[in-house]
N, C-alpha and C. Protein backbone atom coordinates (compact mmCIF):
# COMPACT_ATOMS: atom_id res chain seq x y z
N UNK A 1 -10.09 8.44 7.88
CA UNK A 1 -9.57 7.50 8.83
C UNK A 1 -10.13 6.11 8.51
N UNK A 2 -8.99 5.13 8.55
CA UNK A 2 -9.90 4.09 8.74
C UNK A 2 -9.66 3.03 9.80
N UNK A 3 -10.84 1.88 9.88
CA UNK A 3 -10.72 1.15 10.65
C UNK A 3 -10.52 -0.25 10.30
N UNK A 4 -9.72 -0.69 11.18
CA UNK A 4 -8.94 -2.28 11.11
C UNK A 4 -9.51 -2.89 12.41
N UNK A 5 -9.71 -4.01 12.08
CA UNK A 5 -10.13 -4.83 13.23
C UNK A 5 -9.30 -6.24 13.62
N UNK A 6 -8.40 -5.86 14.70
CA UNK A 6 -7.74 -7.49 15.12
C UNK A 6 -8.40 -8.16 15.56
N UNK A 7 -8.47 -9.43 15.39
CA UNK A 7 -9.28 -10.45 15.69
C UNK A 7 -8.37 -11.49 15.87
N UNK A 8 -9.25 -12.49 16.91
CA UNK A 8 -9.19 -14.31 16.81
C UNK A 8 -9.99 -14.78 15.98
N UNK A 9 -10.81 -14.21 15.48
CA UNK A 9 -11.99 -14.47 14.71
C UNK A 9 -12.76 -15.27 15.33
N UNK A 10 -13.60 -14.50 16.69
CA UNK A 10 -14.66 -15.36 17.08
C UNK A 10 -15.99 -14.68 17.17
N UNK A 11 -15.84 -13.74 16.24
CA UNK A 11 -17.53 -13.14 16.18
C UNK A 11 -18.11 -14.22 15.55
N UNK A 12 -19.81 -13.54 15.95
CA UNK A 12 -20.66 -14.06 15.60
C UNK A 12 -21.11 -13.32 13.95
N UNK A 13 -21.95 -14.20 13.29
CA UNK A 13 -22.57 -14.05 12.31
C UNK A 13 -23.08 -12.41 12.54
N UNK A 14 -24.02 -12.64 13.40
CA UNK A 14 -24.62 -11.06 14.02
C UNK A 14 -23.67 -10.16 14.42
N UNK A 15 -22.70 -10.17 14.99
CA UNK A 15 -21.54 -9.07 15.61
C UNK A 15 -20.78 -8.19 13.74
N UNK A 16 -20.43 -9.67 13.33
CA UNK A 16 -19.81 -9.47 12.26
C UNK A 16 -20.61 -7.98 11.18
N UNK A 17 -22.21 -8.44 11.62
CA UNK A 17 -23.21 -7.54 10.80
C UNK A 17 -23.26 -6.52 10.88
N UNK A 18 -23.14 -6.25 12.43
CA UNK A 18 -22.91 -4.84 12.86
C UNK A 18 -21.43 -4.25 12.83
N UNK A 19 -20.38 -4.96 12.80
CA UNK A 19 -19.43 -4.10 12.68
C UNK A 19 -19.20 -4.18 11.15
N UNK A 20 -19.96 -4.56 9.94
CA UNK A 20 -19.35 -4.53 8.77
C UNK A 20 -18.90 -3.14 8.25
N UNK A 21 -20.32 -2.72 8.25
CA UNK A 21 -20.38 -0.84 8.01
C UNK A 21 -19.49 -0.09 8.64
N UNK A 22 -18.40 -0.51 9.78
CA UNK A 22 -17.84 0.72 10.01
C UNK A 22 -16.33 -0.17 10.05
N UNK A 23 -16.14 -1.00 9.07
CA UNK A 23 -15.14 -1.73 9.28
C UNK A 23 -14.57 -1.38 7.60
N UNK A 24 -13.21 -1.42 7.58
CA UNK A 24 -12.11 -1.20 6.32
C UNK A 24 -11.49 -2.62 5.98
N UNK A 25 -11.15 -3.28 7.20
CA UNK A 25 -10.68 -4.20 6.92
C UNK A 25 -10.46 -4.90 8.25
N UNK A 26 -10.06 -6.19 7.84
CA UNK A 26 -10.04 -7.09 9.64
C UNK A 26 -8.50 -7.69 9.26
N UNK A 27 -7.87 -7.89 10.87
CA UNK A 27 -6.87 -9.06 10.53
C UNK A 27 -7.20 -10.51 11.43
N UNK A 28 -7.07 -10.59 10.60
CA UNK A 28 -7.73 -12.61 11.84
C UNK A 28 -6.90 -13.37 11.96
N UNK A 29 -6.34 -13.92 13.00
CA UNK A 29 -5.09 -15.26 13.61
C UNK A 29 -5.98 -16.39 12.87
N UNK A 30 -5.38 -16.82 12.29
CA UNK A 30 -5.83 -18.47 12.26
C UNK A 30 -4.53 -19.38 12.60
N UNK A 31 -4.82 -19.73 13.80
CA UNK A 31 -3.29 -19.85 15.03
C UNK A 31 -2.91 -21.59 14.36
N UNK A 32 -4.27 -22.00 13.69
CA UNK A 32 -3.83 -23.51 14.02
C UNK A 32 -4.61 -24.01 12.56
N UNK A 33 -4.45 -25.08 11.48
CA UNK A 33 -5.72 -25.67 10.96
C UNK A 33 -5.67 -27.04 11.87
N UNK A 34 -5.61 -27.29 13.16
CA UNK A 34 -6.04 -27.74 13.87
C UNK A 34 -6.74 -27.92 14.56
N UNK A 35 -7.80 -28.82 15.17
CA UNK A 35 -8.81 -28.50 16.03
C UNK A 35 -8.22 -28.77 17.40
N UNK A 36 -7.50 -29.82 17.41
CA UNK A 36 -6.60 -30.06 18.47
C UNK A 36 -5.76 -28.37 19.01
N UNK A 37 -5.13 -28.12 17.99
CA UNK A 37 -4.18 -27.28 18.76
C UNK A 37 -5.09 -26.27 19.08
N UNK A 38 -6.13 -25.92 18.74
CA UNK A 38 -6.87 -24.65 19.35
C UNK A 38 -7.51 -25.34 20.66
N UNK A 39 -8.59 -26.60 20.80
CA UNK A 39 -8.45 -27.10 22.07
C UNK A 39 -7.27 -27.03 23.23
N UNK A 40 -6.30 -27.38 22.82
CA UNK A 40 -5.23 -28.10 23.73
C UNK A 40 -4.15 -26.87 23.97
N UNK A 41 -4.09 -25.79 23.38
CA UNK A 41 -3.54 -24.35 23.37
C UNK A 41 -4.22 -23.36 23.29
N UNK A 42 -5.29 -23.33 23.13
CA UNK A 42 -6.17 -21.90 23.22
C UNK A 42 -7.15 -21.87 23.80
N UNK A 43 -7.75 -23.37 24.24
CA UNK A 43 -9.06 -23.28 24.69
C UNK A 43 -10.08 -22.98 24.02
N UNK A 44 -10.10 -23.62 22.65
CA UNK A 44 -11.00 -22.48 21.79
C UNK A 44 -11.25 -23.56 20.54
N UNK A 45 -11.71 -23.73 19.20
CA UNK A 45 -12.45 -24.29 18.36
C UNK A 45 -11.65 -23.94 17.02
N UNK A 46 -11.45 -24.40 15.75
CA UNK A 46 -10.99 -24.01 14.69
C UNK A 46 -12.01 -23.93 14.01
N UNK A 47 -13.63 -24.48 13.68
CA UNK A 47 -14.52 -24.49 12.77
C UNK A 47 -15.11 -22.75 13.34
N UNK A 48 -15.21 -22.62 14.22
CA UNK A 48 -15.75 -20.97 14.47
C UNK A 48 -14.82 -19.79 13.22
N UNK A 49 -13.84 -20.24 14.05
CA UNK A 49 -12.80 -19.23 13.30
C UNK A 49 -12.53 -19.13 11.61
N UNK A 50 -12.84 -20.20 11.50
CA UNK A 50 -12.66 -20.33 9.63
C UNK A 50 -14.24 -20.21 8.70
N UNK A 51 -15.52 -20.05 9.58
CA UNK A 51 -16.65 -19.52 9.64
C UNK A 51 -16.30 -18.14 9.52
N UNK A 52 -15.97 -17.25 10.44
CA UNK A 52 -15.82 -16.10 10.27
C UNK A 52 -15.16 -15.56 9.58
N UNK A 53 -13.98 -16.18 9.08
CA UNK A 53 -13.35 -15.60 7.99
C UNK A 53 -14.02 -15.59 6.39
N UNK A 54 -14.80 -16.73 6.75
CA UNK A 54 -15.47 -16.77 4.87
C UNK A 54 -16.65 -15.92 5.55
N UNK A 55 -17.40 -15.64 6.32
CA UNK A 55 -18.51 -14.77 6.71
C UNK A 55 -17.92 -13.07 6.05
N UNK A 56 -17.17 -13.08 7.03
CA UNK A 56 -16.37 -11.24 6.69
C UNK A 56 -16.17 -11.37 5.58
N UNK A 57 -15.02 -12.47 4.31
CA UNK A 57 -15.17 -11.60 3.35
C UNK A 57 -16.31 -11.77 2.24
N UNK A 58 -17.14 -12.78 2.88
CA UNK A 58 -18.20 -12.91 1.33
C UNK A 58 -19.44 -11.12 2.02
N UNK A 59 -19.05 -10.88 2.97
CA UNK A 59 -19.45 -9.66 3.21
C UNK A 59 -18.71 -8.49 2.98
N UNK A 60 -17.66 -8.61 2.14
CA UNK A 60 -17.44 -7.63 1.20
C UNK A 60 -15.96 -7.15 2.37
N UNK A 61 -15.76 -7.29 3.44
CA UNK A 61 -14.90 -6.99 4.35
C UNK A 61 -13.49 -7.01 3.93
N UNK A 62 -12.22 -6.10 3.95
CA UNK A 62 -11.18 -6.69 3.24
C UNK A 62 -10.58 -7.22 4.43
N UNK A 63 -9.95 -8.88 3.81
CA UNK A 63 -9.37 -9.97 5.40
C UNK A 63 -8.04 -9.80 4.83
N UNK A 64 -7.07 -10.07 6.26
CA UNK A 64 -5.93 -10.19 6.15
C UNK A 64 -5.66 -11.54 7.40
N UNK A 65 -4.88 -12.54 6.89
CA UNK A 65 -5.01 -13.72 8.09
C UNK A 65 -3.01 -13.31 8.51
N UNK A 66 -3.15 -13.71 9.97
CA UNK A 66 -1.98 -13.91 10.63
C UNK A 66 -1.94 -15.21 11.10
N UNK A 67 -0.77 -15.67 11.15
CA UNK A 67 -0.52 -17.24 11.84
C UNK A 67 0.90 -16.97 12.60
N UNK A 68 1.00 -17.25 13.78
CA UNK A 68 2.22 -17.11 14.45
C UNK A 68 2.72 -18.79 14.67
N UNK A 69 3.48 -18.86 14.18
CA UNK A 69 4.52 -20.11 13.69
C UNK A 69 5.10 -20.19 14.90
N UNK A 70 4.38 -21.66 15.54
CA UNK A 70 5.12 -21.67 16.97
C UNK A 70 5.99 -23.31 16.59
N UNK A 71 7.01 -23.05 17.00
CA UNK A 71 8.35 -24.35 16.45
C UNK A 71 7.84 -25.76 17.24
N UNK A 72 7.59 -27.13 16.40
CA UNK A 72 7.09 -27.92 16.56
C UNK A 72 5.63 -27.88 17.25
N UNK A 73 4.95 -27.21 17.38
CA UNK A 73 3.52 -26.94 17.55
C UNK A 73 2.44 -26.72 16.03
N UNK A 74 2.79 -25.56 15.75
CA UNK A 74 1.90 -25.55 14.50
C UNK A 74 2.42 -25.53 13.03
N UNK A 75 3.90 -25.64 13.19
CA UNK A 75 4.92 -25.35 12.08
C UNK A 75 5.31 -26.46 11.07
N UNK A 76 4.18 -27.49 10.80
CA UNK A 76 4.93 -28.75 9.88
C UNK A 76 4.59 -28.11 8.77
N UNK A 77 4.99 -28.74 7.42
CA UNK A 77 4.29 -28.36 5.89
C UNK A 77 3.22 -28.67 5.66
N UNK A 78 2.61 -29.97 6.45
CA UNK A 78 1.24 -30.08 6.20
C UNK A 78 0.17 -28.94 6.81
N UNK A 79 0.63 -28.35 8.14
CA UNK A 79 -0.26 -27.96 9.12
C UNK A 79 -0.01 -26.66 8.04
N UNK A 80 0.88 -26.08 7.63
CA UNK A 80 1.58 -24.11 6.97
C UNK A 80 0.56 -24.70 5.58
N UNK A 81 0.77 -25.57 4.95
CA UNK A 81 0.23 -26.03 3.83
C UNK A 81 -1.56 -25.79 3.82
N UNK A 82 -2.33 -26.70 4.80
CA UNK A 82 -3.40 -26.45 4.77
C UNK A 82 -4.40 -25.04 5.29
N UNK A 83 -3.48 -24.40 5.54
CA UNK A 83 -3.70 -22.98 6.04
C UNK A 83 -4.11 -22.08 4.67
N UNK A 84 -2.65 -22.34 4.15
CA UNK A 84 -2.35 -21.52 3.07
C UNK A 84 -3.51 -22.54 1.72
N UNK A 85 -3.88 -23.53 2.32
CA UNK A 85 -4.97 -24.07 0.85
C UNK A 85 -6.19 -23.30 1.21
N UNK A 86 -6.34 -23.11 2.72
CA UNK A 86 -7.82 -22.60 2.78
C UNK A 86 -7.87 -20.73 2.66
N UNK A 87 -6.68 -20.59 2.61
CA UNK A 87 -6.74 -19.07 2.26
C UNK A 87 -7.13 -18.77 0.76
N UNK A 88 -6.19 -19.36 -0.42
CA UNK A 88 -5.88 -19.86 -1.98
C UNK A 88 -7.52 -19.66 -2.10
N UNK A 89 -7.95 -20.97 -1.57
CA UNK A 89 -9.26 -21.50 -2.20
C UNK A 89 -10.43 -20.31 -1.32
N UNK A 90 -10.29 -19.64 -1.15
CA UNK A 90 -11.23 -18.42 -0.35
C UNK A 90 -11.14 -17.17 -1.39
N UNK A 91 -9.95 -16.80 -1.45
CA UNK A 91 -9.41 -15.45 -2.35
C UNK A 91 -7.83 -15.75 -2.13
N UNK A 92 -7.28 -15.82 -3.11
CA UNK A 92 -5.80 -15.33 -3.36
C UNK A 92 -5.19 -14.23 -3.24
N UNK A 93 -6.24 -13.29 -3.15
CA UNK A 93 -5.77 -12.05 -3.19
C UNK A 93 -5.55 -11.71 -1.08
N UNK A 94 -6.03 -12.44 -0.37
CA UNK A 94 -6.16 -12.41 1.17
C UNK A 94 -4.52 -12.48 1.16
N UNK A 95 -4.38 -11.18 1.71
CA UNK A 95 -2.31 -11.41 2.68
C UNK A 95 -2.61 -12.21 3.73
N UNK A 96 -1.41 -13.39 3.85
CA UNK A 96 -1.03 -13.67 5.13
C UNK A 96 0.19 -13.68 5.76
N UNK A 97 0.05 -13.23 6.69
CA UNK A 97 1.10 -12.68 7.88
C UNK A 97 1.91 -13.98 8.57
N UNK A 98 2.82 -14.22 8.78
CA UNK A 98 3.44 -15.37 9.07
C UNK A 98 4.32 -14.66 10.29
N UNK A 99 4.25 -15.12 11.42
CA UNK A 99 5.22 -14.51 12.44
C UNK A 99 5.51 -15.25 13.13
N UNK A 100 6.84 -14.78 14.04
CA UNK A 100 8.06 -15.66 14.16
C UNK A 100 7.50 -15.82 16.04
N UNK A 101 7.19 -17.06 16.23
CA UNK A 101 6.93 -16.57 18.14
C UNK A 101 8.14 -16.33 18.53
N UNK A 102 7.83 -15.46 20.05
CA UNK A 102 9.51 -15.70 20.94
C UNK A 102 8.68 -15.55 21.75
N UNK A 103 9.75 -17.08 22.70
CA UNK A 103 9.27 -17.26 24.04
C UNK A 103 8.67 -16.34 24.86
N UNK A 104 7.45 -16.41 25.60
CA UNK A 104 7.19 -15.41 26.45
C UNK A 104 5.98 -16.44 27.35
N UNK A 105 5.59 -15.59 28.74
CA UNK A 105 4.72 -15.89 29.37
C UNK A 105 4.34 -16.97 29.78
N UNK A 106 3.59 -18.44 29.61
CA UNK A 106 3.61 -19.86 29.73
C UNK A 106 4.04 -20.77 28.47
N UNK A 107 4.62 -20.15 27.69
CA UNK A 107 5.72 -20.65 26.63
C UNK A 107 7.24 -20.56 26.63
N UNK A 108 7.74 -20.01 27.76
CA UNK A 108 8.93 -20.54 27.97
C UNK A 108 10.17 -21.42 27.46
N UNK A 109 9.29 -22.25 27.51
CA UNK A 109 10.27 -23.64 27.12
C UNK A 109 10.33 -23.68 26.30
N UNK A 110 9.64 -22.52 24.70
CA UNK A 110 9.86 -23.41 23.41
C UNK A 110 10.38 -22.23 22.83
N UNK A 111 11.52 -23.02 21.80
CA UNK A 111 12.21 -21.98 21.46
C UNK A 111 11.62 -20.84 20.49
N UNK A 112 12.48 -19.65 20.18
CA UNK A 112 11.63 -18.97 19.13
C UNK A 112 12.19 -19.68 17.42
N UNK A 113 10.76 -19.31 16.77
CA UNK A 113 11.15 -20.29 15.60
C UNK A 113 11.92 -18.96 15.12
N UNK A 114 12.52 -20.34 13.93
CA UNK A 114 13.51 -19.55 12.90
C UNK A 114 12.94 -19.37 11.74
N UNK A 115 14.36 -18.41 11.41
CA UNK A 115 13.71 -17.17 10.35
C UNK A 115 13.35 -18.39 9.01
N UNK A 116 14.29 -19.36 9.06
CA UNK A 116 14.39 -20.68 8.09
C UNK A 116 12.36 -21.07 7.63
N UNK A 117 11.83 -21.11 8.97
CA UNK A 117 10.81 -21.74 9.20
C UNK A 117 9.55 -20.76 8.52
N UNK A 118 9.95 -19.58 8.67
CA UNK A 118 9.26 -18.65 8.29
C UNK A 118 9.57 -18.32 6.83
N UNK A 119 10.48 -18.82 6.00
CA UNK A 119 10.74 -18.83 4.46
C UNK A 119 10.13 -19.66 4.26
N UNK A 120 9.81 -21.13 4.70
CA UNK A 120 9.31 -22.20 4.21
C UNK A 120 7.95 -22.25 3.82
N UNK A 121 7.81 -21.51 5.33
CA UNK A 121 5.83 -21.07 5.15
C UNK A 121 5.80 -20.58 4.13
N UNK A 122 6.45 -19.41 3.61
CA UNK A 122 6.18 -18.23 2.77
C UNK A 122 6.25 -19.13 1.44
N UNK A 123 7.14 -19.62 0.87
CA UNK A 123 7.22 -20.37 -0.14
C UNK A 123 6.34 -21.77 -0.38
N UNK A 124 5.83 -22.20 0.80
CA UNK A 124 4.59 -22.82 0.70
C UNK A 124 3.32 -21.92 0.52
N UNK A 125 3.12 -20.72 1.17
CA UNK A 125 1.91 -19.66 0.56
C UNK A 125 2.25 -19.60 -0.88
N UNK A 126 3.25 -19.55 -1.31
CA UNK A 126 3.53 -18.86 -2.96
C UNK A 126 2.98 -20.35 -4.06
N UNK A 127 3.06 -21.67 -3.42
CA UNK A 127 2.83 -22.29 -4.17
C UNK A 127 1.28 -22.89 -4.28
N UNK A 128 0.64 -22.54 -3.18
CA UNK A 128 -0.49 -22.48 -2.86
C UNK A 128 -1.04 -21.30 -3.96
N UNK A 129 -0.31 -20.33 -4.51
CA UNK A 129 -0.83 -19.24 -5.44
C UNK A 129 -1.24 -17.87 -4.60
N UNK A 130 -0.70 -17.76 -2.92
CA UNK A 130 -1.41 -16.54 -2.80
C UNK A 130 -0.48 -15.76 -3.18
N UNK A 131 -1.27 -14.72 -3.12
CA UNK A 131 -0.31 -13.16 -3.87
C UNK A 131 0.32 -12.37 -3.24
N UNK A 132 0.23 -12.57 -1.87
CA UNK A 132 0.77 -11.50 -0.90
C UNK A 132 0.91 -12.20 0.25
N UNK A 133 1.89 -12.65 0.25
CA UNK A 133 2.86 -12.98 1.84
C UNK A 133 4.07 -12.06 2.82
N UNK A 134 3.93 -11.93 3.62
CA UNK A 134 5.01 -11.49 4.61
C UNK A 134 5.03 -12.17 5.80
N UNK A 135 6.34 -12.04 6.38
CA UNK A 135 6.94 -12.57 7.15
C UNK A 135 7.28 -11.47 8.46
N UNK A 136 7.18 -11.67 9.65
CA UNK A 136 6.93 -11.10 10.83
C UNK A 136 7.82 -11.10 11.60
N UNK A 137 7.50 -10.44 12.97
CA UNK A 137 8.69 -10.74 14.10
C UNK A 137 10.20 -10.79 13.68
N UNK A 138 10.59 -10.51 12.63
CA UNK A 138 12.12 -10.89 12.26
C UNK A 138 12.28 -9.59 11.31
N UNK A 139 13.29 -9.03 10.93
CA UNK A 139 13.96 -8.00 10.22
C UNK A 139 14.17 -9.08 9.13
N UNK A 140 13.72 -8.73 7.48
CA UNK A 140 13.75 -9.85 6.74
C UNK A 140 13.21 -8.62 5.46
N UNK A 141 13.83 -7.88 4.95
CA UNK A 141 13.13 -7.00 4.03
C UNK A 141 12.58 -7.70 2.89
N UNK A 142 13.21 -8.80 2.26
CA UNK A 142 12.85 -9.36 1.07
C UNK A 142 11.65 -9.67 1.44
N UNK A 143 11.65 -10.52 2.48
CA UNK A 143 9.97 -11.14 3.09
C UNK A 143 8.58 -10.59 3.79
N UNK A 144 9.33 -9.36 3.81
CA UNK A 144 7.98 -8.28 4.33
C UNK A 144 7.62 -7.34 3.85
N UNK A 145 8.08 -7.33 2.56
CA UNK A 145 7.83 -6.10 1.64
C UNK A 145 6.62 -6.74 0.34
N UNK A 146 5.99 -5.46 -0.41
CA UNK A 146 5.03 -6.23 -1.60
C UNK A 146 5.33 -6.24 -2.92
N UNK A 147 4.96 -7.23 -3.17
CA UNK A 147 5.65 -7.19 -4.60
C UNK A 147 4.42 -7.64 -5.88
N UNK A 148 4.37 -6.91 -6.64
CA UNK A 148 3.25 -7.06 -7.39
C UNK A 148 2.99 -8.73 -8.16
N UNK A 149 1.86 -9.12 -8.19
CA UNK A 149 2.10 -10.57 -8.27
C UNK A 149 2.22 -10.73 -10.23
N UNK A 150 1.70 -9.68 -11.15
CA UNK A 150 1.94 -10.00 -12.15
C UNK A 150 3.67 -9.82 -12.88
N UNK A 151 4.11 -8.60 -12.25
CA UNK A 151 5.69 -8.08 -13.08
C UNK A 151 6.95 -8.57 -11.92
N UNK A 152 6.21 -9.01 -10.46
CA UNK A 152 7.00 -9.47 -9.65
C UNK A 152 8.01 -8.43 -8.88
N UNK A 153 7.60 -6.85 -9.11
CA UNK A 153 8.58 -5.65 -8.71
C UNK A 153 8.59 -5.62 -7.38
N UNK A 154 8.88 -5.23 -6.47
CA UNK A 154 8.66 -5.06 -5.77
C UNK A 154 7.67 -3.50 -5.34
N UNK A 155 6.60 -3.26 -4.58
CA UNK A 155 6.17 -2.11 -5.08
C UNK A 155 6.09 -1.84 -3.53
N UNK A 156 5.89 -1.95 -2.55
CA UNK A 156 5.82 -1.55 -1.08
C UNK A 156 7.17 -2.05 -0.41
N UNK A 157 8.03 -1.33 -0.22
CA UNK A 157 8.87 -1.70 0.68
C UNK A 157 9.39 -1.55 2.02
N UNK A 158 9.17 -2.36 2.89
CA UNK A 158 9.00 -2.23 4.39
C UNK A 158 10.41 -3.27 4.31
N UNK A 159 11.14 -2.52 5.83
CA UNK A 159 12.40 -2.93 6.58
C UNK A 159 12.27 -2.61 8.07
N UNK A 160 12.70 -3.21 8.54
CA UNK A 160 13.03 -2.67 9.96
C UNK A 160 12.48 -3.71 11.40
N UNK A 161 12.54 -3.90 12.12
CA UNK A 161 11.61 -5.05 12.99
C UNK A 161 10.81 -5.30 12.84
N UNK A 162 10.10 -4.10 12.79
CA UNK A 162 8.63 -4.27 12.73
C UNK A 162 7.93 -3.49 11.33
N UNK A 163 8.51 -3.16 10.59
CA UNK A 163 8.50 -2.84 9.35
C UNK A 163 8.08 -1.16 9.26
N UNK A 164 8.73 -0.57 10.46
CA UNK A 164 8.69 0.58 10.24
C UNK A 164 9.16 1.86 9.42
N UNK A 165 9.84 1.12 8.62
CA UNK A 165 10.57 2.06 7.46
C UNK A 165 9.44 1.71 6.27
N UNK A 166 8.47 2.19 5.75
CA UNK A 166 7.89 1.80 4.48
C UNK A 166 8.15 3.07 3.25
N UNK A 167 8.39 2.48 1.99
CA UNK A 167 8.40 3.70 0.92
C UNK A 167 6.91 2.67 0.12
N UNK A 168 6.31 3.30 -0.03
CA UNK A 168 5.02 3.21 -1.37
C UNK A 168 5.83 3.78 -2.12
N UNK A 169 5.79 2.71 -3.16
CA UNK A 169 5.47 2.94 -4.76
C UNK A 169 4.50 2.99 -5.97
N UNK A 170 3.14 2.87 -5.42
CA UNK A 170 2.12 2.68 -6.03
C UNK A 170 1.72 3.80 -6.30
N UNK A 171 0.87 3.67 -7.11
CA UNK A 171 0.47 5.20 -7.67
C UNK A 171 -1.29 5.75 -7.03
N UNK A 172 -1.21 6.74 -7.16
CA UNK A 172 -2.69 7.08 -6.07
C UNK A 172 -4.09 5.94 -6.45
N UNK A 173 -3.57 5.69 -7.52
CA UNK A 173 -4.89 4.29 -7.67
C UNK A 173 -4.87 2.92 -6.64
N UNK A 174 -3.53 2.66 -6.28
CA UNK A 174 -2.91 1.26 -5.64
C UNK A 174 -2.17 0.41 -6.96
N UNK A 175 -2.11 1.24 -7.70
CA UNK A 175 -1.48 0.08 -8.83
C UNK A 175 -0.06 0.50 -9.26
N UNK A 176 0.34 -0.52 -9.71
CA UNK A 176 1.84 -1.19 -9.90
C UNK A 176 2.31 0.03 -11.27
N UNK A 177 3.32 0.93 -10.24
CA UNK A 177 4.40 2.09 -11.56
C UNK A 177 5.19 1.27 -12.35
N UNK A 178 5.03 -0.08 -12.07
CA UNK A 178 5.72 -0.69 -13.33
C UNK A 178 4.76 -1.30 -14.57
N UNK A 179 3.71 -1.94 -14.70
CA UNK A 179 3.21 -2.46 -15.42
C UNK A 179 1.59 -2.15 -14.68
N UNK A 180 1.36 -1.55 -14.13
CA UNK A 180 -0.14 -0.93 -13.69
C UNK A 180 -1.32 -1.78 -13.28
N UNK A 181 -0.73 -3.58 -13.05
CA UNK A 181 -1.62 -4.19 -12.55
C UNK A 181 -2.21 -3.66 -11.25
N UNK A 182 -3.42 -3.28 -10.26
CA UNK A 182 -4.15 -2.87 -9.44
C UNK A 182 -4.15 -3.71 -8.41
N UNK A 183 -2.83 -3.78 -7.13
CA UNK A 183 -2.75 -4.62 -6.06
C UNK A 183 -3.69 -4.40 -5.39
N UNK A 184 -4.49 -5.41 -5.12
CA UNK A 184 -5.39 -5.55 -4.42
C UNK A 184 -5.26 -5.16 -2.58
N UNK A 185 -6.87 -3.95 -1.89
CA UNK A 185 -6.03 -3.64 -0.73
C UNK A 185 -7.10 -2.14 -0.39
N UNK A 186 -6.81 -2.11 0.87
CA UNK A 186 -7.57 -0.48 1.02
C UNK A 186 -6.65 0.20 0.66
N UNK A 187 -6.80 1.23 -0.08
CA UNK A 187 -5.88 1.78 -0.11
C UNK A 187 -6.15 3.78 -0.19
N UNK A 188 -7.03 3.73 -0.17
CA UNK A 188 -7.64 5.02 0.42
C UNK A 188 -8.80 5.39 1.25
């Protein structure tokens, strides 16, 4: 069995210590590279959160970052851009999760972003160099499936809303049945 840990990423140095050992892997929101928008929408800090993410993985932790793409809030190319530089420049090999908001709860008023907005990100992660992007909240198979970053195959393929249809293609190592590069990942 293993264990995944969702996060905002606001442990501490010490919390982080103790849950390393019984941790597989974490997923962490990094909602904003704003300090503003985490003040002024979350109530909360961006230097904590991007602390903990280089904490977990220089502690060996495997990270996966999510960002939920809220339309004119956190969604320009600069704001998707500097996200995706501080992921690049951390490990390339870190997936990030890009998801689509829909209105709910004291967000109301803003619409849900489009699927448009959520290609853009993705193709701004790709030029940034990370290796593993998907795309969320939306039925989008091309964009939520994995594709090996050296032969470009596709080797995990997920469909469905929420990507509940998956076929693995990898072989019991985690590596690519086409050209055997070793996608990075828990994978047992």
């Amino acid at each position: 069995m293993k264990n995944i840990y969702v996060t905002s990423g606001y442990e501490t140095r010490k919390a982080l210590d103790l849950l390393a050992p019984y941790l597989d892997g974490m997923n962490i929101d990094i909602k904003s590279f704003s300090d503003t928008f985490y003040q002024e929408t979350c109530g909360a800090r961006l230097k904590p959160v991007l602390e903990a993410v280089q904490y977990a993985h220089n502690k060996g932790i495997w990270i996966e970052i999510t960002t939920l793409l809220i339309s004119g809030k956190n969604d320009s190319d600069e704001e998707i851009r500097s996200i995706a530089n501080f992921i690049a420049e951390l490990d390339s090999s870190i997936p990030w999760h890009l998801s689509a908001f829909h209105p709910m709860y004291k967000m109301l008023d803003v619409p849900r972003t489009p699927s448009q907005t959520l290609r853009r990100a993705y193709k701004i992660g790709q030029e940034a160099g990370l290796k593993y992007l998907y795309v969320g909240n939306i039925d989008d198979e091309d964009y939520e499936s994995t594709y090996c970053p050296q032969c470009r195959n596709k080797v995990i393929d997920r469909h469905g809303h929420v990507g509940q249809f998956v076929t693995n293609h990898l072989n019991k190592e985690g590596a690519c049945p086409y050209c055997s590069y070793r996608i990075e990942g828990v994978w047992r």
